[in-house]
Protein backbone atom coordinates (compact mmCIF):
# COMPACT_ATOMS: atom_id res chain seq x y z
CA UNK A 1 0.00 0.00 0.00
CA UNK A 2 1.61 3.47 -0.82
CA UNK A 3 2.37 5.78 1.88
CA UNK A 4 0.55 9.10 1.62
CA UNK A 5 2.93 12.55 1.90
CA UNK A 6 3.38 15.72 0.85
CA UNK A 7 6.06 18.45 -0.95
CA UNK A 8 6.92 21.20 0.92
CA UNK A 9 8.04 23.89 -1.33
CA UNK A 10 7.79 24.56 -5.11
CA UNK A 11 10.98 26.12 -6.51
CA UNK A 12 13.05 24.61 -9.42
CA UNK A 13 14.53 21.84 -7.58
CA UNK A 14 11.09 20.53 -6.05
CA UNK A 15 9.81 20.84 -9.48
CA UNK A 16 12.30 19.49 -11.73
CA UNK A 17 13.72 17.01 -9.52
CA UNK A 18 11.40 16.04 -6.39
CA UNK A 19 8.07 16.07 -8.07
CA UNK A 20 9.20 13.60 -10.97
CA UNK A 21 10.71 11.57 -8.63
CA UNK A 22 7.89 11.08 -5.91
CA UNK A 23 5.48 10.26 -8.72
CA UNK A 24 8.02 7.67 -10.18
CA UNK A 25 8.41 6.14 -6.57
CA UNK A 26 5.15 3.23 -6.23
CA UNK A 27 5.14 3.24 -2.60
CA UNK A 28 4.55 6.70 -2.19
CA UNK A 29 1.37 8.83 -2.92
CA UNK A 30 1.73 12.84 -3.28
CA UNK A 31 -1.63 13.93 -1.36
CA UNK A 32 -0.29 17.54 -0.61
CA UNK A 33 1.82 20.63 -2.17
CA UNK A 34 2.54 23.58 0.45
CA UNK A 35 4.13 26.76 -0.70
CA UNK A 36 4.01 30.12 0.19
CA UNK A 37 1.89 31.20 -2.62
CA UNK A 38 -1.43 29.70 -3.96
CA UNK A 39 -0.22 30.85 -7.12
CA UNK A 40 3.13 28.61 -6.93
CA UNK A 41 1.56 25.70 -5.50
CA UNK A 42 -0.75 25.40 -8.75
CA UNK A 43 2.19 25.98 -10.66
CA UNK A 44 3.93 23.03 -9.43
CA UNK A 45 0.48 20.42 -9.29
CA UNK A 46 -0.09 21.26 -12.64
CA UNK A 47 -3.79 20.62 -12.08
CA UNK A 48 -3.70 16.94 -10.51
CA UNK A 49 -7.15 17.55 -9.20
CA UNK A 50 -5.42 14.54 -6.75
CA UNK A 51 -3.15 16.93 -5.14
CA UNK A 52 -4.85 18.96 -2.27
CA UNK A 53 -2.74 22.30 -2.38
CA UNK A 54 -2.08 24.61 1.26
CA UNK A 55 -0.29 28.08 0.97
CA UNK A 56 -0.13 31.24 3.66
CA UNK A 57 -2.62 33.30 1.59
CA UNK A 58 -5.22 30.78 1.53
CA UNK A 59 -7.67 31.11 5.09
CA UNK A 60 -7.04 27.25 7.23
CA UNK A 61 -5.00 25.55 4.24
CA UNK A 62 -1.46 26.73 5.91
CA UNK A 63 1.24 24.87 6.83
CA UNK A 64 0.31 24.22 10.18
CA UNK A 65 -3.44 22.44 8.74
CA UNK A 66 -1.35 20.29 6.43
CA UNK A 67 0.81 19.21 9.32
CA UNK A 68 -3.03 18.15 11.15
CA UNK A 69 -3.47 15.49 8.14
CA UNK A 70 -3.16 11.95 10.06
CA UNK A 71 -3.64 11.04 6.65
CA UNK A 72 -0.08 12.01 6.00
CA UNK A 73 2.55 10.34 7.00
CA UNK A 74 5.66 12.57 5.56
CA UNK A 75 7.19 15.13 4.17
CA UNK A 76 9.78 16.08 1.05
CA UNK A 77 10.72 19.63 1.99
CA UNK A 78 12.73 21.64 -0.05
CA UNK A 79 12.62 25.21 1.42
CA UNK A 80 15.08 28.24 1.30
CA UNK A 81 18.44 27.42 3.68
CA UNK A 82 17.35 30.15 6.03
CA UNK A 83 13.57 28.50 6.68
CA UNK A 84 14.22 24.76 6.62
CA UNK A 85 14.94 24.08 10.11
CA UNK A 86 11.57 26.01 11.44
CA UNK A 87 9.64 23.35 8.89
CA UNK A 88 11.44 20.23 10.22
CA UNK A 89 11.13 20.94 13.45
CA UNK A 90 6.81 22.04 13.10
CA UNK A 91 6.59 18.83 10.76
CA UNK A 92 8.44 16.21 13.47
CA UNK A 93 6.40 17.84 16.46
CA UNK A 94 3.73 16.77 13.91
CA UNK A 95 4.75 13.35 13.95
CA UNK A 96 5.72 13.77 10.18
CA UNK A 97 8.61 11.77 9.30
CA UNK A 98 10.48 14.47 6.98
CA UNK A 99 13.43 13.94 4.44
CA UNK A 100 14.83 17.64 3.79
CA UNK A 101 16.98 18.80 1.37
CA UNK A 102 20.65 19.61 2.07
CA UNK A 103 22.55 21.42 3.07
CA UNK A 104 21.21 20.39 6.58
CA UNK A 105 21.47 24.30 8.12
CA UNK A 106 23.35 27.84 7.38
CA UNK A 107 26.08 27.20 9.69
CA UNK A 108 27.10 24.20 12.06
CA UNK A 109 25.58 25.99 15.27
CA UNK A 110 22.39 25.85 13.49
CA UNK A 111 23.03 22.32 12.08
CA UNK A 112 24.23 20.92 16.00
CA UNK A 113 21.16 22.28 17.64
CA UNK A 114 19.38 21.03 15.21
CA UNK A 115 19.86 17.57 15.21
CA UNK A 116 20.24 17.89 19.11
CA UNK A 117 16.75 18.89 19.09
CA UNK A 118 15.80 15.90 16.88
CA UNK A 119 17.60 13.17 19.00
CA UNK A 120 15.86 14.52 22.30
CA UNK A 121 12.04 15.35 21.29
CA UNK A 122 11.32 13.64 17.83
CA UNK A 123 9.71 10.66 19.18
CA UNK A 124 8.64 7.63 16.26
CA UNK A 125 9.24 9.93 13.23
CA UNK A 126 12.59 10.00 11.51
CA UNK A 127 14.89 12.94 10.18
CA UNK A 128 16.65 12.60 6.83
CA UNK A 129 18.57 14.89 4.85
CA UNK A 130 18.51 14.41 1.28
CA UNK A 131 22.16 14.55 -0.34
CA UNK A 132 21.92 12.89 -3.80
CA UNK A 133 25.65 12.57 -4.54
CA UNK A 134 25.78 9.61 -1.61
CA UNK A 135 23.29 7.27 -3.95
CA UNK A 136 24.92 7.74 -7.34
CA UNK A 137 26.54 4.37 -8.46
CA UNK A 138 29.42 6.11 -9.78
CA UNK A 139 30.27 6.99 -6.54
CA UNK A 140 29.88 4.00 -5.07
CA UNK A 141 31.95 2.05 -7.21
CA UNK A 142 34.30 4.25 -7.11
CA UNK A 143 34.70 3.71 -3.37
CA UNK A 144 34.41 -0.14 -3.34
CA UNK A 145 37.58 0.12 -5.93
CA UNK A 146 39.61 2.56 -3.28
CA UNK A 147 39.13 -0.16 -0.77
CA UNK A 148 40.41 -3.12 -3.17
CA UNK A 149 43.70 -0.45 -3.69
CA UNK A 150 45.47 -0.54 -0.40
CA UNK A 151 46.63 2.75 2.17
CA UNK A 152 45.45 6.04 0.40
CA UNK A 153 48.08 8.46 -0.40
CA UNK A 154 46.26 11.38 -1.48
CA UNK A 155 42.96 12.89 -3.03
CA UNK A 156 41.96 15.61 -5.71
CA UNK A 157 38.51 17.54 -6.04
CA UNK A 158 38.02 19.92 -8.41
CA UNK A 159 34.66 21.17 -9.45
CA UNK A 160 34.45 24.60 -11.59
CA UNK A 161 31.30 26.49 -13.32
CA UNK A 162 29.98 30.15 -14.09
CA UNK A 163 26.74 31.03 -12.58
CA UNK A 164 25.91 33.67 -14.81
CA UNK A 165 23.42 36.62 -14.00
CA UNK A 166 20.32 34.86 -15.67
CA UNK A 167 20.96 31.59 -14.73
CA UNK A 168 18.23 29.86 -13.38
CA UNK A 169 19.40 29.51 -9.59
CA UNK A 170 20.74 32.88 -9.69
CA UNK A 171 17.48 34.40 -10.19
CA UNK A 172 16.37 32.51 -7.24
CA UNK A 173 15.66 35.32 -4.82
CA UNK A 174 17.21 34.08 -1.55
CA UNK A 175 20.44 32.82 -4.00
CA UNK A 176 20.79 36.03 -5.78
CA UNK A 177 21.14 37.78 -2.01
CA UNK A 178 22.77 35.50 0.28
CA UNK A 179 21.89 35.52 4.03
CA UNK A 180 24.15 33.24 4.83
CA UNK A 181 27.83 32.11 4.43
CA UNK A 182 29.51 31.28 1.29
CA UNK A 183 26.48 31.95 -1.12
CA UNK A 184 26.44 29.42 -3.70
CA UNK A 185 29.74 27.52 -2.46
CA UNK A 186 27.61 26.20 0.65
CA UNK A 187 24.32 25.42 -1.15
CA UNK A 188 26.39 23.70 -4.03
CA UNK A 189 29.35 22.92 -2.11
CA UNK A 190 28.36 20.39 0.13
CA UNK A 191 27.37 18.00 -2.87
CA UNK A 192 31.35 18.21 -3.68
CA UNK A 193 32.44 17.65 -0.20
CA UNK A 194 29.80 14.55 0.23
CA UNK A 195 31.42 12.54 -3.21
CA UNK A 196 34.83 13.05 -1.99
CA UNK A 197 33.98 12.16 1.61
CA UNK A 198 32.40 8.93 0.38
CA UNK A 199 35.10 8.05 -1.60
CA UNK A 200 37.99 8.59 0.94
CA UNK A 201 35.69 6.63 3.27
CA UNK A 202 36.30 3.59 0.78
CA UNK A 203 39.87 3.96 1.77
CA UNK A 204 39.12 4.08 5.49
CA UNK A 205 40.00 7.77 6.05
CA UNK A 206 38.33 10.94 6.45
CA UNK A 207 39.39 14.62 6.56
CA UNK A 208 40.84 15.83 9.48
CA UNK A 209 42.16 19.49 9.16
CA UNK A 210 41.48 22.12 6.26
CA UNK A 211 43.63 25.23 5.48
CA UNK A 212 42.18 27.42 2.50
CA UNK A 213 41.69 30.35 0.89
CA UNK A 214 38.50 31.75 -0.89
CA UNK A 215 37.64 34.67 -2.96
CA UNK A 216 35.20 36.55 -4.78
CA UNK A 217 35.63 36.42 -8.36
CA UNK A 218 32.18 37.50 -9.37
CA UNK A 219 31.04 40.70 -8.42
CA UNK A 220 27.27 39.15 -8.32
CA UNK A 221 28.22 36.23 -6.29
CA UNK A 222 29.06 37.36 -2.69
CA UNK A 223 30.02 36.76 -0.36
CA UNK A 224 32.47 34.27 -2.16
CA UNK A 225 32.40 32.19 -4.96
CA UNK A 226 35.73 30.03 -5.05
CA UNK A 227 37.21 28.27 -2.60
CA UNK A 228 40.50 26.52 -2.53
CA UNK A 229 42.02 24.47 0.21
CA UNK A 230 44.55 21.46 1.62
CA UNK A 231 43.01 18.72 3.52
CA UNK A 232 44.96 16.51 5.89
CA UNK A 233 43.33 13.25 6.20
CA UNK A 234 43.07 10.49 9.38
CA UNK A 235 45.86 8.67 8.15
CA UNK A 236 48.39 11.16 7.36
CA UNK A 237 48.35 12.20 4.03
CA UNK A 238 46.65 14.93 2.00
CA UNK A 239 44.76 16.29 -0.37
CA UNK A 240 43.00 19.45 -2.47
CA UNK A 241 39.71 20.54 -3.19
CA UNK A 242 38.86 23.41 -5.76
CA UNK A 243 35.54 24.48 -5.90
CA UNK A 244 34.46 27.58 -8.00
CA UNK A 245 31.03 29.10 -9.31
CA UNK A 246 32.77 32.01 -10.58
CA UNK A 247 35.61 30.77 -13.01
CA UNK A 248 35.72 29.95 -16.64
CA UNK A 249 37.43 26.70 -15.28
CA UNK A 250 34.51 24.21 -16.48
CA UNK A 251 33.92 20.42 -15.65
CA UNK A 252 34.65 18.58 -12.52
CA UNK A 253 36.74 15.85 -11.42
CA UNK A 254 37.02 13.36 -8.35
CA UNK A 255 40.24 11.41 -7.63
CA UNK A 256 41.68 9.29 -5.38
CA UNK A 257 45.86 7.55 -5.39
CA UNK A 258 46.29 4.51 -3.29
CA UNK A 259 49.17 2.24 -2.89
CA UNK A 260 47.96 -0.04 -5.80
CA UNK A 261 46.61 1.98 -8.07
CA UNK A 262 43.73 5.19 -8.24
CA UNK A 263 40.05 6.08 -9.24
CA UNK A 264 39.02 8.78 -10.95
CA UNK A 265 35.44 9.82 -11.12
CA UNK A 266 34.47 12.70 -13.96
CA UNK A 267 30.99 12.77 -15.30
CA UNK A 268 29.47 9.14 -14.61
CA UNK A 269 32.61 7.50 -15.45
CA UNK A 270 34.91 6.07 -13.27
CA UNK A 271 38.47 4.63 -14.53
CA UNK A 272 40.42 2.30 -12.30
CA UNK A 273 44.14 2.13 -12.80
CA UNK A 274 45.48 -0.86 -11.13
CA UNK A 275 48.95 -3.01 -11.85
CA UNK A 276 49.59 -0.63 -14.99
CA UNK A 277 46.32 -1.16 -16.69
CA UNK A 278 43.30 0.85 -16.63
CA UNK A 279 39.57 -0.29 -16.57
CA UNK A 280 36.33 2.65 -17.21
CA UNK A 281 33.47 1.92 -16.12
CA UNK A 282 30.48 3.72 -17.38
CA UNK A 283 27.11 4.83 -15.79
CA UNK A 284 24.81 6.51 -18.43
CA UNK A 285 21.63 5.44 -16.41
CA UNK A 286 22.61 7.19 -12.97
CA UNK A 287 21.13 10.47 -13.44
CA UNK A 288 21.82 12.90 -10.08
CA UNK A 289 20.98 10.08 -7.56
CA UNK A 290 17.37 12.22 -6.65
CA UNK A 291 15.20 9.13 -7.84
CA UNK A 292 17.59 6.80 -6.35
CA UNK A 293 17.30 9.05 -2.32
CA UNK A 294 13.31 9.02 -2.68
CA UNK A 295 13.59 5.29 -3.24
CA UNK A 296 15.46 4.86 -0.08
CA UNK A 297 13.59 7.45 1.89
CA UNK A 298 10.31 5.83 0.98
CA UNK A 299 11.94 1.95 1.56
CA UNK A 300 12.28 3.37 5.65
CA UNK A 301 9.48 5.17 5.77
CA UNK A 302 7.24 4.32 8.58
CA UNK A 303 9.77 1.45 9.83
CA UNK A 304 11.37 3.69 12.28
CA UNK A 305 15.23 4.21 11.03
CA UNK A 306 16.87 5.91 8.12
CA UNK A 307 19.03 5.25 5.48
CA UNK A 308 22.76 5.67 6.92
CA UNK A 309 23.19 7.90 3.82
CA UNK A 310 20.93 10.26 4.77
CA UNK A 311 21.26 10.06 8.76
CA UNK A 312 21.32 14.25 9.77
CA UNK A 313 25.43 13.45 11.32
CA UNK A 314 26.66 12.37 7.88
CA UNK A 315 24.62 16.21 6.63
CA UNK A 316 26.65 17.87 9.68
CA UNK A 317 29.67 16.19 8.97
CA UNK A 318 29.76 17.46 4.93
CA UNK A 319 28.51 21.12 6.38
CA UNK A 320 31.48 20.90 9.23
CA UNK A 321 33.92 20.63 6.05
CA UNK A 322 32.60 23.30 4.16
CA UNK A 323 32.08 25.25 6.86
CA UNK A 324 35.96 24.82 8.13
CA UNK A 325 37.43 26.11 4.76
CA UNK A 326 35.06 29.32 4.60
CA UNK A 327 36.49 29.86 8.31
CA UNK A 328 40.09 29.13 7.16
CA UNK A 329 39.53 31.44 4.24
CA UNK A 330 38.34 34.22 6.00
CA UNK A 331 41.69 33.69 8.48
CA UNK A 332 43.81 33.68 5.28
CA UNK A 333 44.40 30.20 5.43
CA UNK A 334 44.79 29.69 8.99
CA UNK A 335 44.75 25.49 9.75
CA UNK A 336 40.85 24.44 11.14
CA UNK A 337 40.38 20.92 12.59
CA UNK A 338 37.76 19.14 12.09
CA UNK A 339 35.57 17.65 15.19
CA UNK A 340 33.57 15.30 14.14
């Protein structure tokens, strides 16, 4: 029997990417669309009489009604940075079990109290935070290679675009005008820092320190839009990351050395060079892993646990990264360990 929930939010992500995907999922059942606007909410039901729709300006169809539903079991919320942790917390008081897009919070304070909050009141609803990256096969592979490949020895990220005035996201008010740190390096950034932390994890290590330095190369992308930094990793050695949204740099590029050979991830491809000779693997039929995290959202749903991949400490720990860097940046490079 599918399990009835509802979309919080109806910007281009919910749209293009959530909406598909719920109605692709068999177990689940879209009863509700809440957005701030009547207006938006049609836009995004696209007149599934099915859909019951709940906005601000409409008189006992808020937020707070949907949340009444006991028809409703949970909810897909993708919400501006700023807002999301107001709705999680209403929707779990609810007893709504709610899978919420990443990045988890604006800033690790935000993020710790958070989940702190969720450990010690949510009682028999579960937390989720949806980071796509962590359920593309690519990915995966890549780190079940790493740990066929002996001690790692170092790591490369590199990820590098223009967001152009015009650009879809730009024009997304709340992107356009940052309220919080790092503009689009932490609402794009953690995706980066997620792939690279699941691949080192195939090697048994994780990032331990961060020195870097950031800049704004864009005058309409403040407060920075390029970050570049060092990370020192549990078992000794290093590595880089390069992420820019402001550089005419284009393409991206995941890699890891180990004793025996390395993996390199770059566009749904990864290529494994082991004993001299290199195998590629493609995966054409991966898309951006948002099908793949509704399918495991909706597989726990109601059973009382999460998928590991999208447990709210593996959200903090890609925000701590990101987080550290902007910090070392702003201390012109100044070392930041890393506490979780």
């Amino acid at each position: 029997m599918s399990k009835n929930i509802a979309l919080i939010g109806s910007g281009i992500f919910a749209k293009e990417e959530h909406l598909p995907a719920i109605r692709a999922t068999p177990s689940l059942a879209l009863k509700a669309i809440y957005s701030r606007s009547l207006a938006s909410a049609q836009g995004l039901a696209s007149d599934d009489a099915a859909v019951d729709l709940y906005s601000e300006d409409q008189e006992g169809r808020t937020y707070e009604e949907l949340l009444k539903r006991d028809d409703i079991v949970g909810v897909v919320i993708a919400l501006p940075i700023l807002v999301q942790p107001e709705y999680i917390k209403k929707a779990l008081s609810a007893g709504k079990h709610v899978l919420a897009e990443k990045p988890i919070a604006k800033d690790i304070a935000t993020a710790t109290e958070l989940v702190s909050w969720y450990r010690g009141h949510a009682s028999g609803v579960t937390l989720g935070i949806a980071e796509n990256f962590r359920f593309l096969d690519s990915f995966l592979y890549a780190a079940s290679q790493i740990s066929t490949l002996g001690r790692v020895l170092g790591s490369r990220t590199r990820m590098h675009a223009l967001v152009s005035p015009g650009a879809k996201y730009y024009e997304t008010a709340w992107r356009k005008k940052p309220e919080y740190q790092g503009g689009f390096l932490l609402d794009g950034g953690v995706h980066f820092v997620a792939a690279t932390r699941l691949m080192l994890a195939g090697g048994n290590v994780k990032v331990v320190k961060t020195s870097a330095f950031t800049t704004q190369l864009r005058e309409h992308l403040p407060p920075v839009d390029t970050v570049d930094a060092t990370l020192q990793m549990s078992n000794g050695a290093s590595g880089t990351i390069s992420i820019s949204f402001g550089t005419t740099f284009s393409g991206s590029e995941y890699a890891v050395a180990c004793e025996k050979g390395t993996v390199t991830v770059s566009k749904g491809k990864v290529t494994t060079k082991r004993d001299g000779k290199e195998e590629v693997k493609d995966f054409p039929d991966e898309g951006n892993g948002v099908k793949q995290e509704i399918v495991a959202w909706a597989k726990e749903l109601g059973e009382g646990k999460t998928d590991e991949r999208q447990s709210p400490e593996e959200a903090l720990r890609d925000l701590e990264i990101l987080e550290a860097m902007l910090k070392s940046g702003e201390q012109a490079g100044a070392p930041v360990e890393l506490k979780l």
